[in-house]
Protein backbone atom coordinates (compact mmCIF):
# COMPACT_ATOMS: atom_id res chain seq x y z
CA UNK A 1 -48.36 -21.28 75.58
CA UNK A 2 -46.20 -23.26 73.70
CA UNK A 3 -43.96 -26.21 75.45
CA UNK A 4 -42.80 -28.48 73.04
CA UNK A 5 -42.06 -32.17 74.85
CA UNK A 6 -41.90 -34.49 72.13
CA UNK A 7 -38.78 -34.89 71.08
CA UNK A 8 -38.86 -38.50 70.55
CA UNK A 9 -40.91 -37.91 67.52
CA UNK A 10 -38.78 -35.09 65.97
CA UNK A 11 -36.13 -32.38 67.11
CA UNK A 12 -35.87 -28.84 65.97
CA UNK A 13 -33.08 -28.28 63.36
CA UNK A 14 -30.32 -26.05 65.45
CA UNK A 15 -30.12 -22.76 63.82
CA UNK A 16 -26.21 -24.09 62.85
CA UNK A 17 -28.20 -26.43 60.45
CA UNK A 18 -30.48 -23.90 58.98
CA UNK A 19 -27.72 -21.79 58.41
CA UNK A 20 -25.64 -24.75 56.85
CA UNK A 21 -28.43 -25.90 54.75
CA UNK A 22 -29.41 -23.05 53.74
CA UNK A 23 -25.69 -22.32 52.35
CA UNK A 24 -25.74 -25.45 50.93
CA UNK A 25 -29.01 -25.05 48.74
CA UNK A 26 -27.44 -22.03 47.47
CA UNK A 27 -23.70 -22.75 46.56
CA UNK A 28 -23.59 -26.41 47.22
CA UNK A 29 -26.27 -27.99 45.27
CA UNK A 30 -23.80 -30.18 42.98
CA UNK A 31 -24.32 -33.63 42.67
CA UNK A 32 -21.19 -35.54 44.07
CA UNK A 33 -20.95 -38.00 41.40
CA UNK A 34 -20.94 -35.48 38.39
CA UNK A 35 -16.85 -34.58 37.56
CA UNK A 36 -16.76 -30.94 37.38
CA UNK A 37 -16.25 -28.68 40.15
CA UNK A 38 -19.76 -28.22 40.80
CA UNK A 39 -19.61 -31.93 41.89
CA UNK A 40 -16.24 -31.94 43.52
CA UNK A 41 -17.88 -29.14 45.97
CA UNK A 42 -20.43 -31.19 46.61
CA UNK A 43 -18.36 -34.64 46.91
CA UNK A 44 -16.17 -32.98 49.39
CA UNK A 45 -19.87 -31.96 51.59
CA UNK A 46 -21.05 -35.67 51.61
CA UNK A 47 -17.29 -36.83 52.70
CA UNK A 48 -17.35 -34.15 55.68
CA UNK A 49 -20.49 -35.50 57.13
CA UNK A 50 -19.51 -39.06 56.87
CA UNK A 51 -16.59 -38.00 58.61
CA UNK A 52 -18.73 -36.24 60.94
CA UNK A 53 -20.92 -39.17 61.53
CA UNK A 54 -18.25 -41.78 61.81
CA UNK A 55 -16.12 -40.22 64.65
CA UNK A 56 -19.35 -39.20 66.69
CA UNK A 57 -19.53 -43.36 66.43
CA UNK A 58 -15.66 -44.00 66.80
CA UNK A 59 -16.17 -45.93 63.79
CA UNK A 60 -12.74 -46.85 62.59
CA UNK A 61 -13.72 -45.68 59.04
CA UNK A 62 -15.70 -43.27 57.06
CA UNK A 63 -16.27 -45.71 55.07
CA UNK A 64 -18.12 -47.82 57.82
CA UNK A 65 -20.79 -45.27 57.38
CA UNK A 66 -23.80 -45.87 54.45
CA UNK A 67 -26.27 -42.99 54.32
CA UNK A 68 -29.79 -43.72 53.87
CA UNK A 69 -32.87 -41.43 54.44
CA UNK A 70 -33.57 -41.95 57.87
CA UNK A 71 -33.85 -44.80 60.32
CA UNK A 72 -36.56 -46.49 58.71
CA UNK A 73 -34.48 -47.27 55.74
CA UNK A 74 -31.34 -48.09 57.66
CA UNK A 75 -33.17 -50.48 59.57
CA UNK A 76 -34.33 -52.04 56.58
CA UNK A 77 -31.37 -52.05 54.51
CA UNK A 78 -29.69 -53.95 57.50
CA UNK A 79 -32.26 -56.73 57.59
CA UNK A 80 -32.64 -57.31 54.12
CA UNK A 81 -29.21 -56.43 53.20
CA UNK A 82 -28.14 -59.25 55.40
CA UNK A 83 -30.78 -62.13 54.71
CA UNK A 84 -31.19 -61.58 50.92
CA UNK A 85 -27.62 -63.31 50.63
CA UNK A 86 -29.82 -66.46 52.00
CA UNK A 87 -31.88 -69.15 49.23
CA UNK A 88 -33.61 -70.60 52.05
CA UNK A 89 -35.19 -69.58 55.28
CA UNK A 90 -32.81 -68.96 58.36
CA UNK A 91 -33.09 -68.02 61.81
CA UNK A 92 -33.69 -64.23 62.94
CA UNK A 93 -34.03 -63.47 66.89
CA UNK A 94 -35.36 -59.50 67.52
CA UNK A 95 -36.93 -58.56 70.66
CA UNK A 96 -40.50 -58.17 71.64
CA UNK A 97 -40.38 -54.37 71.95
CA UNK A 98 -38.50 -53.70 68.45
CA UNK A 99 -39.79 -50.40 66.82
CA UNK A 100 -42.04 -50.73 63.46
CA UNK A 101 -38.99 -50.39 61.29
CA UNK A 102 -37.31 -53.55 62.44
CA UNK A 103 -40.78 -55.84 63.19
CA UNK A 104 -42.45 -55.10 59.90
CA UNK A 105 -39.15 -56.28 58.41
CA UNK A 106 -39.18 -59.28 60.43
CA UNK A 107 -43.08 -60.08 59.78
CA UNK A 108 -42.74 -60.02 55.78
CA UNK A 109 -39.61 -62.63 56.38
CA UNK A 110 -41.94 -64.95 58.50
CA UNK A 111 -44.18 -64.89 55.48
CA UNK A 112 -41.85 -65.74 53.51
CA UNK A 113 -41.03 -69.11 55.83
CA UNK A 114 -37.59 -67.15 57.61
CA UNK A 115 -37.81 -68.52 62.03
CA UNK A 116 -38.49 -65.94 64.06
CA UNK A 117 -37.61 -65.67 67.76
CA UNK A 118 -38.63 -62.78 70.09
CA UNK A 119 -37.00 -62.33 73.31
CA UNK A 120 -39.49 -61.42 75.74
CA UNK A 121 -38.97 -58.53 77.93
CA UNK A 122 -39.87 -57.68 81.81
CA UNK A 123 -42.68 -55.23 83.37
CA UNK A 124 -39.71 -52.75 82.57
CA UNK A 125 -39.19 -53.89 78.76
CA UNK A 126 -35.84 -54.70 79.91
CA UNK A 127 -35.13 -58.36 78.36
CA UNK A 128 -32.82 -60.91 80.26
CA UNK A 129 -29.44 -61.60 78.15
CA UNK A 130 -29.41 -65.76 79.67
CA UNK A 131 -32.69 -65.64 77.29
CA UNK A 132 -30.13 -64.86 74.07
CA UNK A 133 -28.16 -67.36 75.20
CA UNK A 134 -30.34 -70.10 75.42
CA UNK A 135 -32.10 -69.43 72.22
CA UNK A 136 -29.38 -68.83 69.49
CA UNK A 137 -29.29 -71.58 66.96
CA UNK A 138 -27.00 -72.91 64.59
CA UNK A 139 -28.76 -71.05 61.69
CA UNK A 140 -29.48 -67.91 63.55
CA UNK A 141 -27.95 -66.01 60.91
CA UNK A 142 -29.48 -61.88 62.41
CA UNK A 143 -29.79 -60.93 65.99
CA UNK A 144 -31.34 -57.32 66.13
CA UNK A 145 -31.98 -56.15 69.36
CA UNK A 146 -33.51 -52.18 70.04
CA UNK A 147 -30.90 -50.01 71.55
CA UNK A 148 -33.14 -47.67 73.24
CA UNK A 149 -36.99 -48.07 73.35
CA UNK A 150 -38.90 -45.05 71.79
CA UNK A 151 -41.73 -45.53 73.66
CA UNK A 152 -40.80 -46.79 77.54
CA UNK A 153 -37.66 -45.18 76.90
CA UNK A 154 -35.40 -48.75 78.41
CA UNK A 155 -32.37 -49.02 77.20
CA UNK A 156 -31.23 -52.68 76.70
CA UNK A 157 -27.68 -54.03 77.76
CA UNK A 158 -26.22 -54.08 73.91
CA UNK A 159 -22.53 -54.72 75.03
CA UNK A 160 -23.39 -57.95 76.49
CA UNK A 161 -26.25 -59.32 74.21
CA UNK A 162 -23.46 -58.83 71.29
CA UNK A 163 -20.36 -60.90 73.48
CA UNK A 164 -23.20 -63.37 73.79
CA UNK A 165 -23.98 -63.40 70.35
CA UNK A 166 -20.52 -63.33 69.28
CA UNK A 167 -19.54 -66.39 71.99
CA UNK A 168 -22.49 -68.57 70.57
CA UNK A 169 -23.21 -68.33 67.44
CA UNK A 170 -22.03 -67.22 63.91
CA UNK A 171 -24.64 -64.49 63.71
CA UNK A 172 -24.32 -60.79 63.07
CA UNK A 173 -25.75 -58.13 65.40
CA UNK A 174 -27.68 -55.09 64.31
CA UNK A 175 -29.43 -52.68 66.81
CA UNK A 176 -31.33 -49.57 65.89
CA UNK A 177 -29.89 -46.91 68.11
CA UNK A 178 -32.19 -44.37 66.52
CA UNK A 179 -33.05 -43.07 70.04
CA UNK A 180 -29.80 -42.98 71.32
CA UNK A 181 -27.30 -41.51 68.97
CA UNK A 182 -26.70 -37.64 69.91
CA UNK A 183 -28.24 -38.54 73.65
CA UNK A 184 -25.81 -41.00 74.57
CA UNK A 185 -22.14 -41.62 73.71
CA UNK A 186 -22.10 -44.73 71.61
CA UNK A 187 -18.76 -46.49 70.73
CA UNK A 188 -19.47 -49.23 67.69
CA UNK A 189 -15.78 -50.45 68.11
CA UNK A 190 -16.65 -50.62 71.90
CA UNK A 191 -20.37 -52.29 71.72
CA UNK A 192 -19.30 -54.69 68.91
CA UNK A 193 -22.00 -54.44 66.86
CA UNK A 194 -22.06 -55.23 62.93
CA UNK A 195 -24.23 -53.00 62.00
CA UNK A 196 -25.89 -49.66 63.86
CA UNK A 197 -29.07 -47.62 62.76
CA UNK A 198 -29.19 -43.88 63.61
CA UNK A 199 -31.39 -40.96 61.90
CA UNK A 200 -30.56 -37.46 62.08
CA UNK A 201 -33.92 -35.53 62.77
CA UNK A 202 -33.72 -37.40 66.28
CA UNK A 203 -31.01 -35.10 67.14
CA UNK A 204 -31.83 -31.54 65.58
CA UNK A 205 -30.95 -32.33 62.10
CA UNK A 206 -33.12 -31.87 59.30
CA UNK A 207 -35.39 -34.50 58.21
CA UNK A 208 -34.31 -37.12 55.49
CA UNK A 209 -30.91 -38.20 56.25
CA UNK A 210 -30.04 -41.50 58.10
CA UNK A 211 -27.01 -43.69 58.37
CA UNK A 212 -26.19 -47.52 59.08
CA UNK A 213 -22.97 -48.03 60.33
CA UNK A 214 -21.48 -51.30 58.71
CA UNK A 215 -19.04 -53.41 60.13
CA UNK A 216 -15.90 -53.31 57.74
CA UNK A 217 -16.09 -56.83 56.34
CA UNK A 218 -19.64 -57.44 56.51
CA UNK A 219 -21.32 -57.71 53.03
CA UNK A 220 -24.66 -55.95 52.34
CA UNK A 221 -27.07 -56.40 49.15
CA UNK A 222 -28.79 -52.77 48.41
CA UNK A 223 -32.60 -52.08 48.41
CA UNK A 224 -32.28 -49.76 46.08
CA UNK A 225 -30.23 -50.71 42.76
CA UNK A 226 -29.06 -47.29 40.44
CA UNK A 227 -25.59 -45.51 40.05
CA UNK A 228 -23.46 -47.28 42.77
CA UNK A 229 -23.27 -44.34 45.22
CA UNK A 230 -23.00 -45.41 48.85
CA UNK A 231 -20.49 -48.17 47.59
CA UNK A 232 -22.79 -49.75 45.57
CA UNK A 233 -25.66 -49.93 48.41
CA UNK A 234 -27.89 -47.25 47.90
CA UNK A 235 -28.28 -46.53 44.43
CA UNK A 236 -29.74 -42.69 43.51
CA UNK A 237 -28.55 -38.89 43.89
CA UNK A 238 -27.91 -38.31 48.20
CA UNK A 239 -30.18 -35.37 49.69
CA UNK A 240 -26.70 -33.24 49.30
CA UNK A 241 -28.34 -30.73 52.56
CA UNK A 242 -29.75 -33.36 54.54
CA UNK A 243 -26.86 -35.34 55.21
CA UNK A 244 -24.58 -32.30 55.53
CA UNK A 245 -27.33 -31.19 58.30
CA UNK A 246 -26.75 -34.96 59.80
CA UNK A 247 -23.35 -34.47 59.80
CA UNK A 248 -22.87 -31.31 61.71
CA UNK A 249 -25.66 -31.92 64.21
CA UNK A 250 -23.53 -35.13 64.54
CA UNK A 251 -20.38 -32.64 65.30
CA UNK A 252 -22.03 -30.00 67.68
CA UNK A 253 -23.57 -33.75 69.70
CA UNK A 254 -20.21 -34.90 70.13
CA UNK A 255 -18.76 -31.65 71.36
CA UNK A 256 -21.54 -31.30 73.43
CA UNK A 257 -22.98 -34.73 74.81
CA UNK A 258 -21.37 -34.91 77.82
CA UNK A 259 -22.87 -31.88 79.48
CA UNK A 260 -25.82 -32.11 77.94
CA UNK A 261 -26.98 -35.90 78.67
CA UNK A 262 -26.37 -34.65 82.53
CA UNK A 263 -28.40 -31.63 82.08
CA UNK A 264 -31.09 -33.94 80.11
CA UNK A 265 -31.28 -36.51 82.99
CA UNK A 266 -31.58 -33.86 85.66
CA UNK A 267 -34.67 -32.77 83.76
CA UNK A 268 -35.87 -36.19 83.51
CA UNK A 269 -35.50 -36.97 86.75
CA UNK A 270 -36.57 -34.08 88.32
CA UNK A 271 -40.31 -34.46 86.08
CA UNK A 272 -40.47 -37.95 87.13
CA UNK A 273 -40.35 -37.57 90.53
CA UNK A 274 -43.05 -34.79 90.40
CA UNK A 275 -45.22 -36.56 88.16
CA UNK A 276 -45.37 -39.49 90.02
CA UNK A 277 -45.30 -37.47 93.58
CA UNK A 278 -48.35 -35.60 92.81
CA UNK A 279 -50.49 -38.38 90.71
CA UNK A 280 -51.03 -41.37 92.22
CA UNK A 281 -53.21 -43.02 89.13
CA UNK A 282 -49.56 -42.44 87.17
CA UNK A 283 -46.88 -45.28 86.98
CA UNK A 284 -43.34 -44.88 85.52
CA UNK A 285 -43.51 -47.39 82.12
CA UNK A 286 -39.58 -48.11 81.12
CA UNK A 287 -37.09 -48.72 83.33
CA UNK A 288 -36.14 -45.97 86.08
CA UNK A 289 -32.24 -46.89 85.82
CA UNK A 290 -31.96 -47.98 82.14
CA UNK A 291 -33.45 -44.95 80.46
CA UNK A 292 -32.74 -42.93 77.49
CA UNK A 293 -32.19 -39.43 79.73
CA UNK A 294 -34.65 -37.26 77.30
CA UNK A 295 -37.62 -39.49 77.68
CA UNK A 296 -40.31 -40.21 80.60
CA UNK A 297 -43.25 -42.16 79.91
CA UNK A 298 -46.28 -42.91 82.03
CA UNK A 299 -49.27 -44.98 82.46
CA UNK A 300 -52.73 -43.95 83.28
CA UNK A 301 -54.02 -46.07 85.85
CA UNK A 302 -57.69 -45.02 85.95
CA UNK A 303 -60.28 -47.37 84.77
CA UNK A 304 -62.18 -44.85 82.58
CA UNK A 305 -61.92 -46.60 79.19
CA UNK A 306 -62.65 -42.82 77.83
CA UNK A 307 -59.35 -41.68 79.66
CA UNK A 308 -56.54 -43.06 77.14
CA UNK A 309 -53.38 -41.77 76.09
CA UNK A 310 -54.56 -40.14 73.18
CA UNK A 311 -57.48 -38.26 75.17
CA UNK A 312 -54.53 -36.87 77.00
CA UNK A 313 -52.47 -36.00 73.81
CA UNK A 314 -55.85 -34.58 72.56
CA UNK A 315 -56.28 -32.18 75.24
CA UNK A 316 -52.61 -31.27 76.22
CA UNK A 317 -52.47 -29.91 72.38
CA UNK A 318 -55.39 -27.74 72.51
CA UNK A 319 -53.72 -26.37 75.66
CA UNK A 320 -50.35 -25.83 73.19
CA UNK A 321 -48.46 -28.57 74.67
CA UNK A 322 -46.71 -31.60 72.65
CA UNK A 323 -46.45 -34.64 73.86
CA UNK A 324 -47.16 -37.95 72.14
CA UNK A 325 -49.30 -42.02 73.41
CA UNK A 326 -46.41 -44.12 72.55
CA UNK A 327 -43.84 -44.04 69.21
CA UNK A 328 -44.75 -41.03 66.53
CA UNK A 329 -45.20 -43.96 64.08
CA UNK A 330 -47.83 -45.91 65.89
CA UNK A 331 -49.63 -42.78 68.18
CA UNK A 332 -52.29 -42.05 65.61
CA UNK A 333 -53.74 -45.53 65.86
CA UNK A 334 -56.60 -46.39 68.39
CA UNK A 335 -55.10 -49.88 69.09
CA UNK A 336 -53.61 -50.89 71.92
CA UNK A 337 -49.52 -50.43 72.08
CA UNK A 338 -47.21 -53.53 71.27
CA UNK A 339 -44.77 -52.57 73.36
CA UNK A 340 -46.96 -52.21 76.09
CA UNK A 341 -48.48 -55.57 75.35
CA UNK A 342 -45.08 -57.13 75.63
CA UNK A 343 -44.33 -55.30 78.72
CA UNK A 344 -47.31 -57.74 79.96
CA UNK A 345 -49.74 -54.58 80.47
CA UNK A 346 -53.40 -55.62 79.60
CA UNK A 347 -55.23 -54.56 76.18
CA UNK A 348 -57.17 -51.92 78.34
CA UNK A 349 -54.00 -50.27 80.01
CA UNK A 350 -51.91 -50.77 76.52
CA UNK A 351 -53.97 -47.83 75.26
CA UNK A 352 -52.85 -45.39 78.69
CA UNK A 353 -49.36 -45.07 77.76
CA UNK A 354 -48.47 -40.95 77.25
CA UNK A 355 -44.58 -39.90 76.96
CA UNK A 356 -43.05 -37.04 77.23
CA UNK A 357 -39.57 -36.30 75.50
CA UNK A 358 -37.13 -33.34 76.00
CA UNK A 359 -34.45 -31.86 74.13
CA UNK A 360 -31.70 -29.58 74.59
CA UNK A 361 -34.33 -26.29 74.26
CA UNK A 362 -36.35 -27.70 77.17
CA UNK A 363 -36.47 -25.39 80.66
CA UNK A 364 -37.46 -26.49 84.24
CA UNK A 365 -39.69 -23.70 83.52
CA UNK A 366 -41.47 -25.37 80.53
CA UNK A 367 -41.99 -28.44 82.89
CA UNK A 368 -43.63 -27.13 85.80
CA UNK A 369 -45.75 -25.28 83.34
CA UNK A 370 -47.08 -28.83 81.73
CA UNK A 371 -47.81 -30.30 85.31
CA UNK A 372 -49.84 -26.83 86.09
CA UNK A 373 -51.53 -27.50 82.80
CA UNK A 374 -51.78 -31.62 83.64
CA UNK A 375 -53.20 -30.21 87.16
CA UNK A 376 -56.13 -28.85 85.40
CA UNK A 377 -56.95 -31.99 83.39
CA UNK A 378 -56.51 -34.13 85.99
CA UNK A 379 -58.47 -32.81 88.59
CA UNK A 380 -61.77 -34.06 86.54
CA UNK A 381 -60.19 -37.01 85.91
CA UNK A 382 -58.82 -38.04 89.44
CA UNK A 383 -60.46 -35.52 91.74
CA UNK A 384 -61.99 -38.35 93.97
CA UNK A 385 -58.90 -40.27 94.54
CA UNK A 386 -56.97 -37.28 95.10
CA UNK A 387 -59.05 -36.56 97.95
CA UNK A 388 -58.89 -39.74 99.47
């Protein structure tokens, strides 16, 4: 058996990108800044995929798109792209559920003396946009708020948190949509946001290739200093393949979103309501409503200590199953889950998070096969409440 169901983590290339990249390593291997026609091939492969990535944003520019390596680095280069243009300390506001790339950020500015806010969040890691409101300042100079939560899977209400932003304050808006480009249609002239983080391996590109989408107006200063590609913001030779693979998985998502997020959420739904149906030591974690419509996460509510997320990841594995306890950056740590934590779970139930993802190769099939696999593990586990 082999039931892949963590898609959240990483997505198979689509055999369009093999095929592309695979051209590309052999004929298209230029370098887009050298003059000859070696280069001008390869210029004219980084320009389609910006193109590519811009209109799957509506961004009213190609040139409101900077590629970067992934979503880690976009993430990055948006908060200290912004707040190096700052001598002193300012005000940042993120939320309490922010993914690793946007908290470690944060937490080397608080070091260095910058005020942080985070918004809390409810049981459903949903936060409350009158909380924005009421804690903007007049030096809030960065609001970054998570777009959709990797690990509960709640999306947050972006459109308004930015008119709130926008109505009371001077500050710019960034929000790593990582989990929710290629899933969801997202409209930056729409949303309003300054600046948008996305990474292509999240929706069957290749890994290594990221963008930020960047506000035309808004001024950046680069992490990475060198030859002045990326407009002067990301200095060093692109991964020529990578982004071309961002680009058309960012093509073949826009054709195909519409059907697919329906066919996604049917999946979704369908596993939830079984899940929860047949276990009754699982809870939904996230929000039911406001969910990314690939992802379904769970808590263990079983007071065996030994019974934690990663037992569960553990033993699904040896049975050739994939999930993953919590994000792919933070699952191979015994420590309870942040996100969890700020969801208001306890230390003890912060390490009995597992989530399940799903992409556009996943079956009904392949999920009643994982709950007649989860059947078998469970039945040790839970066999005396089930009975009752």
């Amino acid at each position: 058996m082999s039931i892949y169901l963590d898609s959240s983590a990483t997505t198979a290339p689509r055999l369009e990108v093999i095929e592309l990249v695979t051209k590309i390593l052999r004929d298209g291997w230029g370098n887009p800044s050298s003059l000859h026609s070696w280069g001008e091939r390869a210029a004219l492969i980084l320009e389609k995929a910006r193109w590519q990535v811009a209109d799957l944003l509506n961004a009213s520019s190609p040139d409101n798109i900077i590629f970067t390596s992934g979503g880690t680095e976009a993430d990055n280069l948006a908060i200290f792209g912004i707040t190096s243009h700052y001598h002193q300390p300012q005000h940042l506001i993120i939320s309490s559920v922010e993914h690793s790339a946007i908290a470690r950020p944060v937490e080397f500015l608080e070091k260095k003396g910058w005020q942080v806010t985070k918004l809390p969040v409810n049981r459903q890691g949903r936060v409350n946009p009158e909380d924005l409101k009421n804690i903007l300042q007049e030096n809030t100079v960065l609001v970054s708020i998570i777009y959709g939560q990797s690990e509960v899977g709640t999306i947050q209400p972006i459109k308004e948190l930015v008119n709130i932003t926008k109505n009371h304050s001077q500050a710019l808006f960034h929000t790593d949509a990582v989990q929710v480009v290629g899933h969801l249609p997202v409209d930056v002239e729409n949303l309003g946001v300054d600046l948008l983080s996305l990474s292509g391996h999240k929706f069957y590109s290749i890994q290594g290739a990221g963008a930020l989408y960047l506000k035309k107006g808004i001024s950046l200063n680069p992490l990475c200093h060198g030859g002045g590609q990326e407009n002067g913001l990301r200095g060093g030779t692109p991964s020529l393949p990578a982004i071309a693979s961002l680009g058309l998985a960012a093509h073949l998502a826009q054709k195909e979103i519409e059907s697919e997020t329906l066919r996604l959420i049917g999946l979704r739904d369908y596993f939830i309501d079984l899940m929860l149906s047949k276990y009754p030591h699982l809870s939904l974690t996230g929000d039911k409503y406001h969910r990314l419509p690939h992802h379904a996460g769970f808590l263990i509510n079983y007071p065996d200590k030994e019974i934690t997320g990663r037992k569960i990841v553990r033993d699904l594995s040896l049975k050739g199953i994939a999930i993953s306890a919590g994000s792919a950056c933070n699952s191979g740590k015994s420590l309870p889950s942040p996100v969890l934590l700020a969801m208001g779970y306890s230390p003890t139930e912060a390490l009995k998070g597992i989530r399940f993802s799903f992409d556009r190769y996943t079956t009904k099939e392949d999920l009643k096969l994982t709950v007649g696999v989860i059947d078998e593990l469970f039945l040790s586990f839970f066999k005396h409440h089930i009975a009752e």
